[in-house]
Protein backbone atom coordinates (compact mmCIF):
# COMPACT_ATOMS: atom_id res chain seq x y z
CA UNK A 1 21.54 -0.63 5.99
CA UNK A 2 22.25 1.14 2.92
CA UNK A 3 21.25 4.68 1.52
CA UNK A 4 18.99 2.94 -1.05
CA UNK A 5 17.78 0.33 1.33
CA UNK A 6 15.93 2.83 3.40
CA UNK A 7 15.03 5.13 0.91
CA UNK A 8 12.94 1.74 -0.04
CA UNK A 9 11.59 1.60 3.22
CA UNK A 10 10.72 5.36 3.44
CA UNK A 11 9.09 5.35 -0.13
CA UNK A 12 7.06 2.00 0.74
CA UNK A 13 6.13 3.62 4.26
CA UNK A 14 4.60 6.91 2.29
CA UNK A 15 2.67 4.88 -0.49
CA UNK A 16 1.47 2.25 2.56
CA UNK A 17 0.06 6.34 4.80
CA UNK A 18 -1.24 6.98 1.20
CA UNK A 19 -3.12 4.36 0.57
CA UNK A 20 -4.54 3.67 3.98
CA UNK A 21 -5.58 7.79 3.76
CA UNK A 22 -7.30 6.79 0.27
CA UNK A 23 -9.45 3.72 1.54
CA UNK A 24 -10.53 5.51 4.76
CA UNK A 25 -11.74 8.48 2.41
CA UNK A 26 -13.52 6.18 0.17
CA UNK A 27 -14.92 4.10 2.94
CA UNK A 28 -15.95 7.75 4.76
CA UNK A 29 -17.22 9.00 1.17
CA UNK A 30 -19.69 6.11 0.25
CA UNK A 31 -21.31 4.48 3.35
CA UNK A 32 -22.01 1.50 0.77
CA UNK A 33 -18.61 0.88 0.89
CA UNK A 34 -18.71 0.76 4.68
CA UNK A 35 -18.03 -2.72 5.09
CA UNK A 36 -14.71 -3.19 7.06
CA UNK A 37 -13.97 -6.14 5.01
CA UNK A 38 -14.60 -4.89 2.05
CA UNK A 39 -11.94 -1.88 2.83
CA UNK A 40 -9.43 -4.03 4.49
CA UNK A 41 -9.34 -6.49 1.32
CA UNK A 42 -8.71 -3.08 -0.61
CA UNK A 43 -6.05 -2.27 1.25
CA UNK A 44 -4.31 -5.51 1.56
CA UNK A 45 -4.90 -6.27 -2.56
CA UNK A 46 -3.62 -2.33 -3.03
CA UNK A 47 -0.33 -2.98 -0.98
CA UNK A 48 0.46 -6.24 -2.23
CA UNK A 49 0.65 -4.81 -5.69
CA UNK A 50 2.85 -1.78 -4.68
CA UNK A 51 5.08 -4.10 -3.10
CA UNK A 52 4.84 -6.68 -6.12
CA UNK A 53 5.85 -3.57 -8.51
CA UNK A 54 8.98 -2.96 -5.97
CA UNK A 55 10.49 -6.25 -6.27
CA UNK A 56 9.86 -6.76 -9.85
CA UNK A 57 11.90 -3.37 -9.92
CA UNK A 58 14.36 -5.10 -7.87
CA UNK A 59 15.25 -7.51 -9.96
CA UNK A 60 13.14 -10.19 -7.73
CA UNK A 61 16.05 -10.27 -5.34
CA UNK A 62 16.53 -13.15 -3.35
């Protein structure tokens, strides 16, 4: 594994703790938003496009 390769990992690890943190504050926040659907499709939609912008950095990659 290269140096870059995990710094990938690392840096996609810290935005995935970051996110997670930010949903469970929103979700603890507004009790409307207290559906656990409703947060887990936040979080999902939220990673996907963090993960979208990393391979469209990458060049798509394949």
């Amino acid at each position: 594994m290269s140096t870059l390769t995990l710094l990938v990992v690392v840096l996609l690890v810290l935005v995935t703790v970051l996110v997670v943190g930010a949903v469970v504050y929103a979700v603890h926040r507004r009790p409307s938003l207290n559906a656990p659907v409703m947060a887990g499709i936040a979080t999902v939609a939220a990673l996907a496009a963090v993960l979208a912008l990393i391979v469209a950095a990458g060049g798509g990659g394949a």
